[in-house]
PDB file of N, CA and C in Angstrom:
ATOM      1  N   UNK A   1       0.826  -1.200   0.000  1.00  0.00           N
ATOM      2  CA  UNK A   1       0.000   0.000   0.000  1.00  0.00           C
ATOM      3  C   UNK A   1       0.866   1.257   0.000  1.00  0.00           C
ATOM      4  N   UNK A   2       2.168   1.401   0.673  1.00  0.00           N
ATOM      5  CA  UNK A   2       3.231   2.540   0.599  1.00  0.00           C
ATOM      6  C   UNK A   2       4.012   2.139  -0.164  1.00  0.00           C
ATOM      7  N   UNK A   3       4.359   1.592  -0.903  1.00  0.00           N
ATOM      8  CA  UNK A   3       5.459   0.942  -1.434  1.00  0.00           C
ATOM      9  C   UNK A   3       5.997   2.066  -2.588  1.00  0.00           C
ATOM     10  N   UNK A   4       5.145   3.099  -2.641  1.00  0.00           N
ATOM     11  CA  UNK A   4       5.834   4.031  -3.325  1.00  0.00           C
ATOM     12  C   UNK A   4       5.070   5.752  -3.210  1.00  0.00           C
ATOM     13  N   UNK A   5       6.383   5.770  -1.835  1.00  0.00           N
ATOM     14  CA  UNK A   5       5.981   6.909  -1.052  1.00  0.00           C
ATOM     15  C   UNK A   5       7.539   7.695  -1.035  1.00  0.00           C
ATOM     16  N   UNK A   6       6.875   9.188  -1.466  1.00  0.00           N
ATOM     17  CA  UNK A   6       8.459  10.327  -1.791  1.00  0.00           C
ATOM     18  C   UNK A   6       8.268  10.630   0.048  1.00  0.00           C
ATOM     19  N   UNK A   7       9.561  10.938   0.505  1.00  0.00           N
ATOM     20  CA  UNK A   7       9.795  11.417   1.700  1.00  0.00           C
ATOM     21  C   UNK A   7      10.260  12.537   1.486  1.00  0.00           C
ATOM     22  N   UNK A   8       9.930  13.533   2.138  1.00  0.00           N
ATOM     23  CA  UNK A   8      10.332  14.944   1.681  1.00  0.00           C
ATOM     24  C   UNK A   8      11.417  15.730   3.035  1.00  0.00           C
ATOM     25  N   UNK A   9      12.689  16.042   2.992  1.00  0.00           N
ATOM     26  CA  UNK A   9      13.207  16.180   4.142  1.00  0.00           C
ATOM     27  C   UNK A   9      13.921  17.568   4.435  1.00  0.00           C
ATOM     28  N   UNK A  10      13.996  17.903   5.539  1.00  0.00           N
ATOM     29  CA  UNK A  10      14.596  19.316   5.845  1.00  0.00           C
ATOM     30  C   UNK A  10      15.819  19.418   6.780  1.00  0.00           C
ATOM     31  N   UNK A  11      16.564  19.982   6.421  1.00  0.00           N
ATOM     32  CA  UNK A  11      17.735  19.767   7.070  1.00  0.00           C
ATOM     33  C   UNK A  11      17.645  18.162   7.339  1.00  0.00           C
ATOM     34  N   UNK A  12      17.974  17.017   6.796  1.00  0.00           N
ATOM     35  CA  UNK A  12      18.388  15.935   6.847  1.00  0.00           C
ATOM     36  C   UNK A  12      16.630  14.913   7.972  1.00  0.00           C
ATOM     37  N   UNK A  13      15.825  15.550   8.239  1.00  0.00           N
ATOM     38  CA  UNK A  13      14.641  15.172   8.970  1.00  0.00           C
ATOM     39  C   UNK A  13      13.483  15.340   8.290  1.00  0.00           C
ATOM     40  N   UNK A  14      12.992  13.903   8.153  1.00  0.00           N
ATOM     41  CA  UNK A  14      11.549  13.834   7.280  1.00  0.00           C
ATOM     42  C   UNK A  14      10.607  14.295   7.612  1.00  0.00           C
ATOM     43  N   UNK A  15       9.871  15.272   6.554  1.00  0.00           N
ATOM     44  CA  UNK A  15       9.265  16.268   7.138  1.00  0.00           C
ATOM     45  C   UNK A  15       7.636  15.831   6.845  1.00  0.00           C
ATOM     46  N   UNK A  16       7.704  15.163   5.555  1.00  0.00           N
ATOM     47  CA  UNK A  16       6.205  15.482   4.767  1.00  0.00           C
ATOM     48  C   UNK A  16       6.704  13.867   3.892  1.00  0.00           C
ATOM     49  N   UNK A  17       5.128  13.395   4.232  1.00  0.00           N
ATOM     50  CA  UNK A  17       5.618  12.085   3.451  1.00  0.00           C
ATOM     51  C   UNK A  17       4.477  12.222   1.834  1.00  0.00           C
ATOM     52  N   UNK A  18       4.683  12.048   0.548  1.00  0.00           N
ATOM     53  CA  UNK A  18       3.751  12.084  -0.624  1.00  0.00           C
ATOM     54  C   UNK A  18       3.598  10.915  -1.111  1.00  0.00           C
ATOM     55  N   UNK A  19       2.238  10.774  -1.115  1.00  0.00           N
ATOM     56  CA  UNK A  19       1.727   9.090  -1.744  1.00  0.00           C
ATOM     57  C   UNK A  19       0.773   9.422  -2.998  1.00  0.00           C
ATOM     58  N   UNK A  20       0.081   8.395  -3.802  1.00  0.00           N
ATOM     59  CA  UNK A  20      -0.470   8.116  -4.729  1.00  0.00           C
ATOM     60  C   UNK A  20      -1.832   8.986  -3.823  1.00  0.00           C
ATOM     61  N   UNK A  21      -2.595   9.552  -4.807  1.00  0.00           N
ATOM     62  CA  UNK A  21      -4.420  10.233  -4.159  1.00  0.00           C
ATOM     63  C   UNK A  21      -4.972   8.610  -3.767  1.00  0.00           C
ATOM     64  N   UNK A  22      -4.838   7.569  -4.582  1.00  0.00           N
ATOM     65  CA  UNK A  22      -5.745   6.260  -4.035  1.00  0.00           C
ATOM     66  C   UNK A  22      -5.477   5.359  -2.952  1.00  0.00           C
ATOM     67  N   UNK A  23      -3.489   5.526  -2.927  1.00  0.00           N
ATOM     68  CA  UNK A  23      -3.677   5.264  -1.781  1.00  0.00           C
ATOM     69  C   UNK A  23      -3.725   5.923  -0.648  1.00  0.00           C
ATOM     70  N   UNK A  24      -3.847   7.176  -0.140  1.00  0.00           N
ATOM     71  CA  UNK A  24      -4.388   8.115   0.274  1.00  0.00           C
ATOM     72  C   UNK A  24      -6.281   7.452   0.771  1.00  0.00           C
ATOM     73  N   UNK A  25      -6.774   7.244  -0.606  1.00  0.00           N
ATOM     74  CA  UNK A  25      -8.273   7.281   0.013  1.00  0.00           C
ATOM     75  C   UNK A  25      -8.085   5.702   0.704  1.00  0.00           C
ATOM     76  N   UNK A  26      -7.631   5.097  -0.384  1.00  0.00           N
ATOM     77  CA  UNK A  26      -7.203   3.826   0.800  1.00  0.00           C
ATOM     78  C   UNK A  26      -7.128   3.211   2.517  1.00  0.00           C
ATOM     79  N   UNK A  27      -6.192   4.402   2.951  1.00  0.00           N
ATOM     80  CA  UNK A  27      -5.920   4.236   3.956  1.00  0.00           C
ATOM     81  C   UNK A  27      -6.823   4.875   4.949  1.00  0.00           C
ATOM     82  N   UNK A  28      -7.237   6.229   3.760  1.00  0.00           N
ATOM     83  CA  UNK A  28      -8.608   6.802   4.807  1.00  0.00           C
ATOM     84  C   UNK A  28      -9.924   6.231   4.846  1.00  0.00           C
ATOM     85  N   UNK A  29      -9.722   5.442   4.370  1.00  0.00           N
ATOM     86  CA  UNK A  29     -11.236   4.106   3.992  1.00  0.00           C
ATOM     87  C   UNK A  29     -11.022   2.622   5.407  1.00  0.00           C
ATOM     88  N   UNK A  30      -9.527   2.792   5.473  1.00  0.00           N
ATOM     89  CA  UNK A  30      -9.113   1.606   6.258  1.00  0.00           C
ATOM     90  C   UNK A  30      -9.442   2.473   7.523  1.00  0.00           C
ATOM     91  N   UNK A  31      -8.375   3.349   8.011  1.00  0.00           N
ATOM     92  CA  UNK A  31      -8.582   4.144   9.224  1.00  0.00           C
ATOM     93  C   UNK A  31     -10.084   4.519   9.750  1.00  0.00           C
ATOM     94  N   UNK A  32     -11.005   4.635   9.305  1.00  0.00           N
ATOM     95  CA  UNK A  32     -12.355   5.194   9.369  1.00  0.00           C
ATOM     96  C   UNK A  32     -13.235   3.870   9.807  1.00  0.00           C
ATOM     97  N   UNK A  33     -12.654   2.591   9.170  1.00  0.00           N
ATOM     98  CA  UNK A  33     -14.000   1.803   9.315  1.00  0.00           C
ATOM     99  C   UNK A  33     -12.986   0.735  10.732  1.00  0.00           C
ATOM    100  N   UNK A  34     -13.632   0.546  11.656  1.00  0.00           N
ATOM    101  CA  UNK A  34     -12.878   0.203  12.384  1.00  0.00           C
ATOM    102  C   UNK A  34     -12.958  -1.754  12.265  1.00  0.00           C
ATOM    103  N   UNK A  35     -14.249  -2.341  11.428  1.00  0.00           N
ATOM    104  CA  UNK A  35     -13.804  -3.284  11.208  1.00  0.00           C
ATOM    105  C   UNK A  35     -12.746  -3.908  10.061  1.00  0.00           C
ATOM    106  N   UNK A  36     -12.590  -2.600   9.361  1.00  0.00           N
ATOM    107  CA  UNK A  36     -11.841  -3.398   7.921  1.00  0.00           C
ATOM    108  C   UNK A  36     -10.242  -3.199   8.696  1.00  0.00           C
ATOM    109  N   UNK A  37      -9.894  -2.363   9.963  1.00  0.00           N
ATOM    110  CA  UNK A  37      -8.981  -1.926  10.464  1.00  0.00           C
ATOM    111  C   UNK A  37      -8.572  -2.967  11.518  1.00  0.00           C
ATOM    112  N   UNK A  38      -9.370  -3.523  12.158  1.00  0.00           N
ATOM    113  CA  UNK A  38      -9.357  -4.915  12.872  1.00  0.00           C
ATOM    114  C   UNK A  38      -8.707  -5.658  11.900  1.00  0.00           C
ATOM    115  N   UNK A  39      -9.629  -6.095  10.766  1.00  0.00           N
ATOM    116  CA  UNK A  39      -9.146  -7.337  10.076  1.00  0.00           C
ATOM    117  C   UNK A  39      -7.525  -7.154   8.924  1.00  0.00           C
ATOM    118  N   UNK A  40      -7.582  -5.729   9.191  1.00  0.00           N
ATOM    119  CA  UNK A  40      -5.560  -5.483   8.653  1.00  0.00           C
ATOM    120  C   UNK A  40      -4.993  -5.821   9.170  1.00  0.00           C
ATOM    121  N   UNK A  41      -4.968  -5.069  10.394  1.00  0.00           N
ATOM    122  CA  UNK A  41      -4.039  -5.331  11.805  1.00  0.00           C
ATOM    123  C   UNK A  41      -3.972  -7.001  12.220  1.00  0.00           C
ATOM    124  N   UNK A  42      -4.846  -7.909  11.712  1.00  0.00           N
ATOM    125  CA  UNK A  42      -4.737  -9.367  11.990  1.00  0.00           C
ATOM    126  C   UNK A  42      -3.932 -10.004  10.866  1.00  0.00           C
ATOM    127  N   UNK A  43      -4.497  -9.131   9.478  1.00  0.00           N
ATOM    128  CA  UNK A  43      -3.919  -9.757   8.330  1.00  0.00           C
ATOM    129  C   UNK A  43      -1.998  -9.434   8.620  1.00  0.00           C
ATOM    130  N   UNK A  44      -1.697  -8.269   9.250  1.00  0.00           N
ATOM    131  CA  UNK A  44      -0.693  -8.191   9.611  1.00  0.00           C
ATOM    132  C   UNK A  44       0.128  -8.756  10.482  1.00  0.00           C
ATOM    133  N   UNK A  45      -0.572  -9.046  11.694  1.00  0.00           N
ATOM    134  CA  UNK A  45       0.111 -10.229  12.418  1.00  0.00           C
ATOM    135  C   UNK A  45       0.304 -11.389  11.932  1.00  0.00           C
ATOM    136  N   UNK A  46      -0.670 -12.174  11.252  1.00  0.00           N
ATOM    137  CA  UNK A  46      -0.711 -13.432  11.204  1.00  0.00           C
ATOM    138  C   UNK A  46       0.428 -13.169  10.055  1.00  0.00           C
ATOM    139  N   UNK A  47       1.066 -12.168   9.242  1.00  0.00           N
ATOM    140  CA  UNK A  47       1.995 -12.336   8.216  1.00  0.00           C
ATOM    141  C   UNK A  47       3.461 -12.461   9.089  1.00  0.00           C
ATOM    142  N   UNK A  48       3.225 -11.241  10.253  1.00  0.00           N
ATOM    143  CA  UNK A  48       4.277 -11.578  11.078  1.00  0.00           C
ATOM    144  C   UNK A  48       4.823 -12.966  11.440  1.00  0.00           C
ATOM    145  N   UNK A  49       3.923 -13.720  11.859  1.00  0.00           N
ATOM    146  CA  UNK A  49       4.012 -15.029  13.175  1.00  0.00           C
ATOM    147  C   UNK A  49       4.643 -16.061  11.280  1.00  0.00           C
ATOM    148  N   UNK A  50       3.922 -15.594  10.703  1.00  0.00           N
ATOM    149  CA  UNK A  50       4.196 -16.822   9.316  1.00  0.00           C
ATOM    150  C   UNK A  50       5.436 -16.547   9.252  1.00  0.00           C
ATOM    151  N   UNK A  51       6.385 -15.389   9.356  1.00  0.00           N
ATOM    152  CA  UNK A  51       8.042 -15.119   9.200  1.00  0.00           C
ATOM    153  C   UNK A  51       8.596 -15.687  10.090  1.00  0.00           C
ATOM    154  N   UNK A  52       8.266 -15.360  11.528  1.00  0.00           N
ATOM    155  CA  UNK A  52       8.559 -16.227  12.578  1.00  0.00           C
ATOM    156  C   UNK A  52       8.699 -17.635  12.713  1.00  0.00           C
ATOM    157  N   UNK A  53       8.074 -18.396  12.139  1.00  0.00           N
ATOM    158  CA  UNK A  53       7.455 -19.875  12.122  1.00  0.00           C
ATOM    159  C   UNK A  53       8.670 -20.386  11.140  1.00  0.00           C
ATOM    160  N   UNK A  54       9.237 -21.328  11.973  1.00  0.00           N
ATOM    161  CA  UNK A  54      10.010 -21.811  11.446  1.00  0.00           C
ATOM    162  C   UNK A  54      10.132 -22.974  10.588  1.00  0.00           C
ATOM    163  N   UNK A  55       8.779 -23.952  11.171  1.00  0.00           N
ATOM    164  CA  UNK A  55       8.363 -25.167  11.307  1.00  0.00           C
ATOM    165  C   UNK A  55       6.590 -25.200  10.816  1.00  0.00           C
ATOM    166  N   UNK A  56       6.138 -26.021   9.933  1.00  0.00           N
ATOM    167  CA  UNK A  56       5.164 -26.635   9.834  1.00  0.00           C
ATOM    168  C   UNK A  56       4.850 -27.602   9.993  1.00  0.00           C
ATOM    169  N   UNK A  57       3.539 -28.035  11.027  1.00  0.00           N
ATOM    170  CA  UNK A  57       3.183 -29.007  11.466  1.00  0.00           C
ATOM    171  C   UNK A  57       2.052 -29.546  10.756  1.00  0.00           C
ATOM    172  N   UNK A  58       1.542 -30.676  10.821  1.00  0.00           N
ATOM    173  CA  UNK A  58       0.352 -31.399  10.452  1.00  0.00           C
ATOM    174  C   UNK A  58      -0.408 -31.507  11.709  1.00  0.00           C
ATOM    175  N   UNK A  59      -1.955 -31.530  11.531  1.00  0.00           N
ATOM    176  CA  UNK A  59      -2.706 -31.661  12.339  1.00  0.00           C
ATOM    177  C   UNK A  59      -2.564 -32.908  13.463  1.00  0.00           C
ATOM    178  N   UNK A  60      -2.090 -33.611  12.348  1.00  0.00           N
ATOM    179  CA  UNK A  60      -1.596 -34.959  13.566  1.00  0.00           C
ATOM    180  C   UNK A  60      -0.615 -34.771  14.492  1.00  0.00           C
ATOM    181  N   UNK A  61       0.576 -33.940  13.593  1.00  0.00           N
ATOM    182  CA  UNK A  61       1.596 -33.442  14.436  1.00  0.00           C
ATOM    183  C   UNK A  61       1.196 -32.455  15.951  1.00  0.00           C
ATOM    184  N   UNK A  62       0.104 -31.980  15.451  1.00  0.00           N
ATOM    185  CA  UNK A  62       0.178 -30.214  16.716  1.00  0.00           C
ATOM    186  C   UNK A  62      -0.697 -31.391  17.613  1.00  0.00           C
ATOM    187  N   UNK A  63      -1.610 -32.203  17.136  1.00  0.00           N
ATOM    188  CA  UNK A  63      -2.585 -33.388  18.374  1.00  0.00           C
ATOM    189  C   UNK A  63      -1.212 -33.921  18.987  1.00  0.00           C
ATOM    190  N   UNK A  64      -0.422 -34.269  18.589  1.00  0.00           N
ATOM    191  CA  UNK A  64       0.882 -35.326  19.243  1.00  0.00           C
ATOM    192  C   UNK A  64       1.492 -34.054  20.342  1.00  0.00           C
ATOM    193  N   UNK A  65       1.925 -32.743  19.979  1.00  0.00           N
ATOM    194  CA  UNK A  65       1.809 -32.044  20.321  1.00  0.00           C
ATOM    195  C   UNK A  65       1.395 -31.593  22.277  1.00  0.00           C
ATOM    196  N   UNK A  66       0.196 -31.707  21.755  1.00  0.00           N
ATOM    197  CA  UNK A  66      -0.612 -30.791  22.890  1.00  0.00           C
ATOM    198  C   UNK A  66      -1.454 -32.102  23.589  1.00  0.00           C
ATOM    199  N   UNK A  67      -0.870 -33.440  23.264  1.00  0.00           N
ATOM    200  CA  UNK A  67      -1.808 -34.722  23.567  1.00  0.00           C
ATOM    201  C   UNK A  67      -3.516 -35.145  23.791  1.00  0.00           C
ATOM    202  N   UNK A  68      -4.019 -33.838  22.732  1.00  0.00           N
ATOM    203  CA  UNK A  68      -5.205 -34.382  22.437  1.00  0.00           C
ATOM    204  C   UNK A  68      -5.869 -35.833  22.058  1.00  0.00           C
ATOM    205  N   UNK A  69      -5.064 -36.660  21.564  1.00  0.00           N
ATOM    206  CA  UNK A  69      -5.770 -37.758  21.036  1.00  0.00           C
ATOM    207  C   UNK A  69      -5.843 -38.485  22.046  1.00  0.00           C
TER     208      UNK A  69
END
């Protein structure tokens, strides 16, 4: 969604950041609705924890796991 944003700087300190007008309404469409803003902020974690994750398990694996069966 920023991936192509001018930083504008003064004496060496970013002052003013310039984006695309859509993504602009974008973000003011995200910020405003507080469920589509919930479900970013999750889409964002769960991208986090997937970098983190080192290991994939199988369902059988996470039951062996946590000794459900």
């Amino acid at each position: 969604m920023l991936d192509n944003v001018q930083i504008i700087n003064d004496n060496g300190e970013a002052k003013f950041a310039v984006l695309n007008f859509q993504d602009y309404l974008d973000i003011k469409a995200l910020l405003s609705d507080t469920s589509k803003l919930e479900d970013y902020l999750d889409y964002l974690h769960i991208q986090k924890v997937k970098q983190q994750t080192q290991k994939i398990l199988s369902l059988d694996e996470v039951k062996r796991e946590l000794s459900i069966e």
